[in-house]
C-alpha atoms as a PDB file:
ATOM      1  CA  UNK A   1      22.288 169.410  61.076  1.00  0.00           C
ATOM      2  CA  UNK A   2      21.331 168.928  64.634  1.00  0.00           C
ATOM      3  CA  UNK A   3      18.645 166.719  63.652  1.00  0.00           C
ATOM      4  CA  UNK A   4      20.438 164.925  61.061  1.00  0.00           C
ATOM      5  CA  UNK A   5      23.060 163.736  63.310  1.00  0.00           C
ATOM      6  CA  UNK A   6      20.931 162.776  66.226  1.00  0.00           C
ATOM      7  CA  UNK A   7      19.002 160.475  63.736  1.00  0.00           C
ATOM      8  CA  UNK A   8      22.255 159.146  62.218  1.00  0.00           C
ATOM      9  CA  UNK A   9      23.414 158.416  65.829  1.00  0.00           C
ATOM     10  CA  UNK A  10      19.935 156.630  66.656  1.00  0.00           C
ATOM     11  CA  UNK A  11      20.382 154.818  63.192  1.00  0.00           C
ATOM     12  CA  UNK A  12      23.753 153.604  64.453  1.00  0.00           C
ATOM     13  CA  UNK A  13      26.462 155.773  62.705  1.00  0.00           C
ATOM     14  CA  UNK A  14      28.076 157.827  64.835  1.00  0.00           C
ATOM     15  CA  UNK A  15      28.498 161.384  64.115  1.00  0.00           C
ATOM     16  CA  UNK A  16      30.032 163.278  66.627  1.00  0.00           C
ATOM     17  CA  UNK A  17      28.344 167.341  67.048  1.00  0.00           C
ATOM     18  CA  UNK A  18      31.190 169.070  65.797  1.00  0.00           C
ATOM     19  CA  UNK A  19      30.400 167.342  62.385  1.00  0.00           C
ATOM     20  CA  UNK A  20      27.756 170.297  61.921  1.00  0.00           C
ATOM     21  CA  UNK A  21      29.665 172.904  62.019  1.00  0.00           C
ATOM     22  CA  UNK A  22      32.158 171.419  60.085  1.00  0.00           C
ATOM     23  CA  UNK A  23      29.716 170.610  57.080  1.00  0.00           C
ATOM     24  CA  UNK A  24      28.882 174.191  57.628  1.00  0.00           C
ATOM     25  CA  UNK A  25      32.313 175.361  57.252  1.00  0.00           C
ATOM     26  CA  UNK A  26      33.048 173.424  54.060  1.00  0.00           C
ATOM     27  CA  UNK A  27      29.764 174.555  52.514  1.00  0.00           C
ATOM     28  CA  UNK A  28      30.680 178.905  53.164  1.00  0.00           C
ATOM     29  CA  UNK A  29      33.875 178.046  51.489  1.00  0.00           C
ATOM     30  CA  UNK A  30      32.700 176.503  48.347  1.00  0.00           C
ATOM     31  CA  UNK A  31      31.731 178.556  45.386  1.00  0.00           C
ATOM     32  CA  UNK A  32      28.101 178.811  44.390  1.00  0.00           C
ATOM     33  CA  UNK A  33      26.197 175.900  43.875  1.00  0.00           C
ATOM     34  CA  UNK A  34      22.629 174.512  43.328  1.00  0.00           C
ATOM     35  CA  UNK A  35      21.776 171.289  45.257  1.00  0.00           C
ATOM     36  CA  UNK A  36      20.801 168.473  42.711  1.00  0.00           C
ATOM     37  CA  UNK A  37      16.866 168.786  43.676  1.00  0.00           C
ATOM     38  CA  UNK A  38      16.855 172.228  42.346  1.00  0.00           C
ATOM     39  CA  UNK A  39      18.556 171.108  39.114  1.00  0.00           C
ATOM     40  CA  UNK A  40      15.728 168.620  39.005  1.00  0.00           C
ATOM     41  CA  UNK A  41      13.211 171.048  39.713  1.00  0.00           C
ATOM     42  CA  UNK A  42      14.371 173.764  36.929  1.00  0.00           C
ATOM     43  CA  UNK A  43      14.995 170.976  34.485  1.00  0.00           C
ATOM     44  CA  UNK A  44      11.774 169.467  35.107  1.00  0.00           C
ATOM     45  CA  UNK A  45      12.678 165.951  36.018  1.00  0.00           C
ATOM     46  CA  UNK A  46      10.756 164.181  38.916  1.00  0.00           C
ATOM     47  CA  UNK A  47      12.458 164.827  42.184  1.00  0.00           C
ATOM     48  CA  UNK A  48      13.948 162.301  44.290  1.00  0.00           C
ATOM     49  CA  UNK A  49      11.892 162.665  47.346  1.00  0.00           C
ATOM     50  CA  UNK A  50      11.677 159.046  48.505  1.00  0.00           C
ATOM     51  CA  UNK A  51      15.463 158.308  48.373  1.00  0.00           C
ATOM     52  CA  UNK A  52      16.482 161.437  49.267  1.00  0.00           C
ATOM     53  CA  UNK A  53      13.625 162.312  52.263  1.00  0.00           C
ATOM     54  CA  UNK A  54      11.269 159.595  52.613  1.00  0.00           C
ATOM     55  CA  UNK A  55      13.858 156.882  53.192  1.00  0.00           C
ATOM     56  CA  UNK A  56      16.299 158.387  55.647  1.00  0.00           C
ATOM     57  CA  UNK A  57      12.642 159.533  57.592  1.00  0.00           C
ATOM     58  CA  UNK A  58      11.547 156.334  57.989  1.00  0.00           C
ATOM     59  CA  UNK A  59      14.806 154.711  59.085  1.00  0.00           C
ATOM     60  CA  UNK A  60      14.923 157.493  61.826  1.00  0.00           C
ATOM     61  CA  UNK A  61      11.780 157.172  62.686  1.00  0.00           C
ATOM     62  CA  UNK A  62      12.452 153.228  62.902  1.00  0.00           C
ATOM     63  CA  UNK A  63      15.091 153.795  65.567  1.00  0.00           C
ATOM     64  CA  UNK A  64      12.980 156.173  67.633  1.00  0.00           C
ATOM     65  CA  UNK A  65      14.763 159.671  66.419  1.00  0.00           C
ATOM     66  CA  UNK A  66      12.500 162.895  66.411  1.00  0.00           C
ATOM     67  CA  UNK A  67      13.160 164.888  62.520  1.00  0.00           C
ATOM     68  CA  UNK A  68      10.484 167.658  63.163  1.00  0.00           C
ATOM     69  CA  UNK A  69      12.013 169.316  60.071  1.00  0.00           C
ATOM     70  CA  UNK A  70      12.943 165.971  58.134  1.00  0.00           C
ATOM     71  CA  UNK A  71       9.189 165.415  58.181  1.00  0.00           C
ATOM     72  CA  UNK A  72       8.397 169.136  57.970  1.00  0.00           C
ATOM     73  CA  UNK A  73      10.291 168.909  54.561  1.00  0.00           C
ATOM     74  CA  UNK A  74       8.964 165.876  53.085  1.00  0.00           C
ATOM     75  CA  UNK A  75       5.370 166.976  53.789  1.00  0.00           C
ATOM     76  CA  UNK A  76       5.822 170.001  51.476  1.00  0.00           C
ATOM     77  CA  UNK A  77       8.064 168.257  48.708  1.00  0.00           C
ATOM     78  CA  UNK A  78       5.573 165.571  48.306  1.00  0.00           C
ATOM     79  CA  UNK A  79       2.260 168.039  48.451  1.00  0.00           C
ATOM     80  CA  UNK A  80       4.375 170.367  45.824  1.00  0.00           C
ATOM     81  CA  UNK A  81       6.126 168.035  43.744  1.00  0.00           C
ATOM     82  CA  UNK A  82       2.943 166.949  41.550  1.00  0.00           C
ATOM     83  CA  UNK A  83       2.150 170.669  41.196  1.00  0.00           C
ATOM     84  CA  UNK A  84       5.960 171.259  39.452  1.00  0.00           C
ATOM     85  CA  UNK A  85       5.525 168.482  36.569  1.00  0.00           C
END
């Protein structure tokens, strides 16, 4: 989340730290839930890597924000996504 907001700031929306633990606090007090790539994944529809990873990468990386894990991420949805279909 720490990365995520750093590149948001960067990108010109301002997020202020506390939003992480607040988007941590909403998620432990939802009920159980699959995040819509997984639903993609187990239905077998092609996964939305580009809008969901690739774009927001490249607009961070377009106003100089470091996403170690952004890019981490990415790397291994894009080598593993052709492998799921």
């Amino acid at each position: 989340m720490d990365e995520v907001i750093n590149a948001a700031n960067k990108c010109g929306h301002a997020l202020e730290s506390a939003a992480a633990s607040e988007q941590i606090k909403r998620t432990e007090e939802m009920s159980e839930y699959k995040p819509s790539t997984l639903l993609d994944r187990e239905s077998g529809k092609l996964l939305e890597i580009e809008a969901i990873w690739g774009e927001p990468l490249r607009r961070a990386a377009a106003a100089g924000a470091n996403t170690p894990r952004l890019e981490m991420t990415y790397a291994l949805l894009k080598s593993l996504d052709p492998k799921w279909r």
